[in-house]
Each structure stands twice: as C-alpha cells, then as structure tokens.
Protein backbone atom coordinates (compact mmCIF):
# COMPACT_ATOMS: atom_id res chain seq x y z
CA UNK A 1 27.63 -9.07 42.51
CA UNK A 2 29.75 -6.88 44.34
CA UNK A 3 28.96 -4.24 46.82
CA UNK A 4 30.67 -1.62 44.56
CA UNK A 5 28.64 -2.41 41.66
CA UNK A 6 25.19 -1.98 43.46
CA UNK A 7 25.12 1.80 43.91
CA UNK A 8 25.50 1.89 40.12
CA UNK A 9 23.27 0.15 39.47
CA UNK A 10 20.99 1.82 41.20
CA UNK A 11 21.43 4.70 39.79
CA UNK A 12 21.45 3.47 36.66
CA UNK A 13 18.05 1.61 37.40
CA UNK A 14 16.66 5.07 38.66
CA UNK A 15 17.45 7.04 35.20
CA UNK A 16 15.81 4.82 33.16
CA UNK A 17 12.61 4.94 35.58
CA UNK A 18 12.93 8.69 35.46
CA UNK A 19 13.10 8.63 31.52
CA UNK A 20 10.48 6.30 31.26
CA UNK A 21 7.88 8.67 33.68
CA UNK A 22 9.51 11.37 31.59
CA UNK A 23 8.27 9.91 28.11
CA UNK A 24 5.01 8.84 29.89
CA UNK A 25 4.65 12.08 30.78
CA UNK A 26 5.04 13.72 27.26
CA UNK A 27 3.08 11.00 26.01
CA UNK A 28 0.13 11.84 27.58
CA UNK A 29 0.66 15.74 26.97
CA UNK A 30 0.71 14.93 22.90
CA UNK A 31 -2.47 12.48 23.31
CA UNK A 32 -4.34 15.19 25.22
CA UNK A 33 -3.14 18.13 23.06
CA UNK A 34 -4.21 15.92 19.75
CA UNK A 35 -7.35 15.09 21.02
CA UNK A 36 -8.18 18.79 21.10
CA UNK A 37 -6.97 19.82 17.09
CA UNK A 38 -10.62 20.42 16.51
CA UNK A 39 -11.21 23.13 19.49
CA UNK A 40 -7.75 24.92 18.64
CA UNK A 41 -9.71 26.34 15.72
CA UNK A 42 -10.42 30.26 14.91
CA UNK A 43 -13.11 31.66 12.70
CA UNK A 44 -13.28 35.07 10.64
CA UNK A 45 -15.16 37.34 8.78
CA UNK A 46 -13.72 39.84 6.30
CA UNK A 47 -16.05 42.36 5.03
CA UNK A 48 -14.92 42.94 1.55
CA UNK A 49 -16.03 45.99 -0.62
CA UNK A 50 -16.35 44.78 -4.51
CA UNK A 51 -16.30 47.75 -7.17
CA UNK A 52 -15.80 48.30 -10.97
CA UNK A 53 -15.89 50.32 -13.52
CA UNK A 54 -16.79 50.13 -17.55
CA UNK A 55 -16.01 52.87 -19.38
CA UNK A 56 -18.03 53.06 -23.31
CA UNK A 57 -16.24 55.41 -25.85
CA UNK A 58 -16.67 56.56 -28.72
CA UNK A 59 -14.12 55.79 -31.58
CA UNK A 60 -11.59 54.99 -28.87
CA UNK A 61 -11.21 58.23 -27.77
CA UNK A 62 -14.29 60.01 -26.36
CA UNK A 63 -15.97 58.87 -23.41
CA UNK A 64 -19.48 58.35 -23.53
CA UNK A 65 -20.24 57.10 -20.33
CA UNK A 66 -18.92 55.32 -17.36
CA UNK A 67 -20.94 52.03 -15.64
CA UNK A 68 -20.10 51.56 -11.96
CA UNK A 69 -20.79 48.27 -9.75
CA UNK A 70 -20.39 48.70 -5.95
CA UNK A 71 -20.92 45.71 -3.68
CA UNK A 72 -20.32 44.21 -0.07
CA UNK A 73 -19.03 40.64 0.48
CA UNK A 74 -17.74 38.64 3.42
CA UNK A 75 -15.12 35.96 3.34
CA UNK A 76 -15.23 33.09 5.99
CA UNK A 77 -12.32 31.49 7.09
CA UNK A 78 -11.07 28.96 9.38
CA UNK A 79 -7.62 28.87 10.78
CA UNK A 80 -5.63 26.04 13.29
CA UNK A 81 -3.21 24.60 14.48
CA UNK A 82 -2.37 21.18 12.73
CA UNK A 83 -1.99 19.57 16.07
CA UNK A 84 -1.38 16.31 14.77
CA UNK A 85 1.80 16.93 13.96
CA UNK A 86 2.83 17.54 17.63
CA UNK A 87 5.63 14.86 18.72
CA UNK A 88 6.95 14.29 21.99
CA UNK A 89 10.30 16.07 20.91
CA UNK A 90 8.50 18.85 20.59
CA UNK A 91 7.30 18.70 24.85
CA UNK A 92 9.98 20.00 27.48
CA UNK A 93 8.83 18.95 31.36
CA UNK A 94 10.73 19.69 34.21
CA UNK A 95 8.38 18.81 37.32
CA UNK A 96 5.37 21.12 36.92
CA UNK A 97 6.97 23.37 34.24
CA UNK A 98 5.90 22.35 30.49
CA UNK A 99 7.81 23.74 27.27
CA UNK A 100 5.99 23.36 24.26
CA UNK A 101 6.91 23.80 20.37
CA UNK A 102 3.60 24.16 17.85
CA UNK A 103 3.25 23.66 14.39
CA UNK A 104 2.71 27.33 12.28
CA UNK A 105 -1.16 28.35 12.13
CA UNK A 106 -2.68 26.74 8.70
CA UNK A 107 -5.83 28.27 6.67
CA UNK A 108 -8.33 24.87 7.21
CA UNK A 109 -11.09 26.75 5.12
CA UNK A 110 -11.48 29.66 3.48
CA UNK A 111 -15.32 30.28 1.49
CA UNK A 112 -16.76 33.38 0.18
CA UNK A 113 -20.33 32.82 -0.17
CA UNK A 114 -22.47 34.37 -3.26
CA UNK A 115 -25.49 35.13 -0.46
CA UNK A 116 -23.31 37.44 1.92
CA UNK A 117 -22.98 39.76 -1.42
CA UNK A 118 -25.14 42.84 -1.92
CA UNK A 119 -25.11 45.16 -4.40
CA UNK A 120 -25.42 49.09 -3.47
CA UNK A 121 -28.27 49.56 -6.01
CA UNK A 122 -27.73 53.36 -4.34
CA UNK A 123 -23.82 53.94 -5.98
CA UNK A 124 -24.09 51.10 -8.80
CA UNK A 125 -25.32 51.91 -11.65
CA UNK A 126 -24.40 48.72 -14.03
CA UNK A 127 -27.26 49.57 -16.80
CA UNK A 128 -26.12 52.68 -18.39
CA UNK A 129 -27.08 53.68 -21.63
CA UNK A 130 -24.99 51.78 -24.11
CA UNK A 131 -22.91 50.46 -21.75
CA UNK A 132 -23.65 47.13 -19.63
CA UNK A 133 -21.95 45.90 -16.91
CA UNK A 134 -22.39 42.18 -17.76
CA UNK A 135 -23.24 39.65 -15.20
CA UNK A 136 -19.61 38.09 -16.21
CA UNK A 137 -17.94 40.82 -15.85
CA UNK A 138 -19.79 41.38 -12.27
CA UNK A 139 -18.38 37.80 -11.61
CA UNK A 140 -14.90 39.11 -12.59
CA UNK A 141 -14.76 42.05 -10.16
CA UNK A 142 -15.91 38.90 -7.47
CA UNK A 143 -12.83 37.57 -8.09
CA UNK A 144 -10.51 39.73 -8.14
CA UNK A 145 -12.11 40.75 -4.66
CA UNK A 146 -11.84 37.17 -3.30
CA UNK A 147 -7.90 36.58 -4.32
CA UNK A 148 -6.92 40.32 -3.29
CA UNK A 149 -8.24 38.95 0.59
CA UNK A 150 -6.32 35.75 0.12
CA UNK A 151 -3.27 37.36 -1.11
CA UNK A 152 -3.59 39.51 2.65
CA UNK A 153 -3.89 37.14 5.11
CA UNK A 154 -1.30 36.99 6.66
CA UNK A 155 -1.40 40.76 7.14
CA UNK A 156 -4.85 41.26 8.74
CA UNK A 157 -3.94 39.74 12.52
CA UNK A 158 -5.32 35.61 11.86
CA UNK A 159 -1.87 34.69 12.36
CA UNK A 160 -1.86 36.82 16.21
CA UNK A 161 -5.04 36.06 16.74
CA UNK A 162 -5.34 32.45 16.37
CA UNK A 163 -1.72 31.85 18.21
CA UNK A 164 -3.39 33.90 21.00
CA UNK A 165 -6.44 31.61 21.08
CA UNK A 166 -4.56 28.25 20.86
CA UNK A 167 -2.52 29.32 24.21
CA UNK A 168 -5.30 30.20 25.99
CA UNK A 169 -6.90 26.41 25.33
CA UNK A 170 -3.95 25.05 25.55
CA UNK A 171 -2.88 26.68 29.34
CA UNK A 172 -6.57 25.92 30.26
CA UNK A 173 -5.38 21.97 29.19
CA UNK A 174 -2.16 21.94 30.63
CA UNK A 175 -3.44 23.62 33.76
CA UNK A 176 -5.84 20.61 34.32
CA UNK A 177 -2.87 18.49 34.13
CA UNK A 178 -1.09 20.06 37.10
CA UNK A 179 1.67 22.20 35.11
CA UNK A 180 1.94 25.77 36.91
CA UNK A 181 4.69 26.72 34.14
CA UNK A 182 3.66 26.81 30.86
CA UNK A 183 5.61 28.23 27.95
CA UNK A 184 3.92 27.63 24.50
CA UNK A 185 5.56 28.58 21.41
CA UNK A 186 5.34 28.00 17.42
CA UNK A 187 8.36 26.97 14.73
CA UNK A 188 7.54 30.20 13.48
CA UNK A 189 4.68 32.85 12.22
CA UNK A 190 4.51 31.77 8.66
CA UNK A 191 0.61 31.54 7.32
CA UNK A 192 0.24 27.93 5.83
CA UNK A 193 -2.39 28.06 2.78
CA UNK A 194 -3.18 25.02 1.57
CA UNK A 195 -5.37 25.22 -1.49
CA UNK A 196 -6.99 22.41 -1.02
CA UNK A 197 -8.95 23.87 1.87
CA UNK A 198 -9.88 27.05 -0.18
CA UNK A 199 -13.33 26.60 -1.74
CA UNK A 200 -14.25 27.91 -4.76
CA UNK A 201 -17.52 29.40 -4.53
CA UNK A 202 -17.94 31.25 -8.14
C-alpha cells in the first residue's frame, strides 16, 4: 500500500467510526425514550354540565308545561405520546446537543363514568305533571353531553398541556444522558383520536 493511500484511509476509517458512535448514540436515545411511552402520559378531568328540556302541549300549540333535567358529569381522559413510533431519523446529536422530532399527542382513553353524574334535584324537575322526562331520554341528553366534549378536544389546552409535560420528562431523560442542549419538537399539533381507545360507558 502506498504512503499516499494511508491518510485516506484513515480518514475514511475514522468516518465510519464516527457514524457508527453516531448511530450508537441515537440508538440508545430511541431505546431510552421508548422505554418511557408509559410515563409520557397526561390525565384530565372535564366537568361537564348535562341539561334538557321537554316541553308537553296541548294540541300542538299550547304549552302546558316544560320538564327540565340539570346534571354534572366528568369525562376522564388520557393523552400521550405514541413513543414507539420514534426512529433514529427522527434524533439529531451534535456532541452534547440533542434534536428531537415526536410523534403528534394521541387520545389513549377517553371514559365518562355513569357514577361521576349527579343530578341537581334543586333545578331539575323531570316529573312534571303530564310530562316525564324518561330515563331514555335522560340517557340521550348523556350523550349528546359526552360527544359535544369529544368533538372539543382539541380546543380545551390537552394538546399544550401534554406537549408541555412530555418535554419536561423527556429533558429530565436526556439530561441524565449528558445532553446540555436539548430541542424537542412534534410533526405537528394535530389531536389523534383513535376510537378504539374511547369507551363507551352508556
């Protein structure tokens, strides 16, 4: 081999060592950041206020009487980061400063349990003379409730909130890693809803 050849080589020999510590590198980020999908998690409650009315005329045209229903509910619901998904494409290092590009936040579970509902026995008055307010059409007004929050997600701050909270885990990670840089981003602030993960609870 000759002697011009060997400071090519070299160099040659030293970029693929670099690359390789470099992949290492962002392999072990996208292990660690995996490993904790089930801490970058956020919970909520929505307090939800659940009315009605029935109105009972007479020949179509005169009202008799009106039958109000007035309740308070609460919606849980889980958000996160689908952290899975993370590649090492996705991971920028450059020494001790770390570029990373996250998945949108998802809905992982949404429930809206019958026992945080109470009826305002004070402003409800279902029973009126003539005029019922069926436990159906109690269920109905339940509903409507429950898909009105669904339907305004993604304006009520879960998307803000939960990208806040996954950065702050995420630095804390990263941080134990050694990076003093750390720039963490998403693909964008879309609100994934899967409806798979949205129990039905009527």
């Amino acid at each position: 081999m000759s002697a011009f050849l060997k400071p090519y080589l070299i160099i040659l020999i030293s970029s693929l060592l670099f690359i390789s510590c470099k992949e290492d590198k962002r392999g072990l980020v996208v292990g660690k950041i995996q490993k904790a999908s089930e801490l970058a998690t956020t919970e909520f409650t929505v307090n939800k206020l659940v009315h009605g009315t029935k109105t009972k005329k007479i020949a179509w045209v005169f009202k008799l009487n009106e039958a109000r229903f007035l309740a308070y509910s609460q919606a849980k619901i889980k958000t996160g980061i689908e952290l899975g998904r993370l590649r090492k494409e996705d991971i920028e290092i450059d020494g001790d400063i770390i570029s990373i590009m996250l998945p949108p936040v998802k809905v992982v579970n949404f429930s809206y349990p019958p026992e945080s509902f109470y009826l305002d026995s004070l402003i409800s008055d279902p029973n009126q003379f003539l005029n019922k307010i069926s436990i159906e059409e109690q269920e109905h007004f339940f509903r409507e409730a429950e898909l009105d929050i669904r339907n305004n997600l993604k304006y009520i701050g879960i998307v803000e909130t939960t990208q806040k909270n996954t950065r702050i885990l995420l630095t804390r990670l990263l941080s134990s890693l050694g990076y003093n840089e750390i720039h963490i981003n998403f693909k964008n602030d879309s609100l994934i809803v899967d409806e798979v993960n949205l129990e039905t609870t009527l």
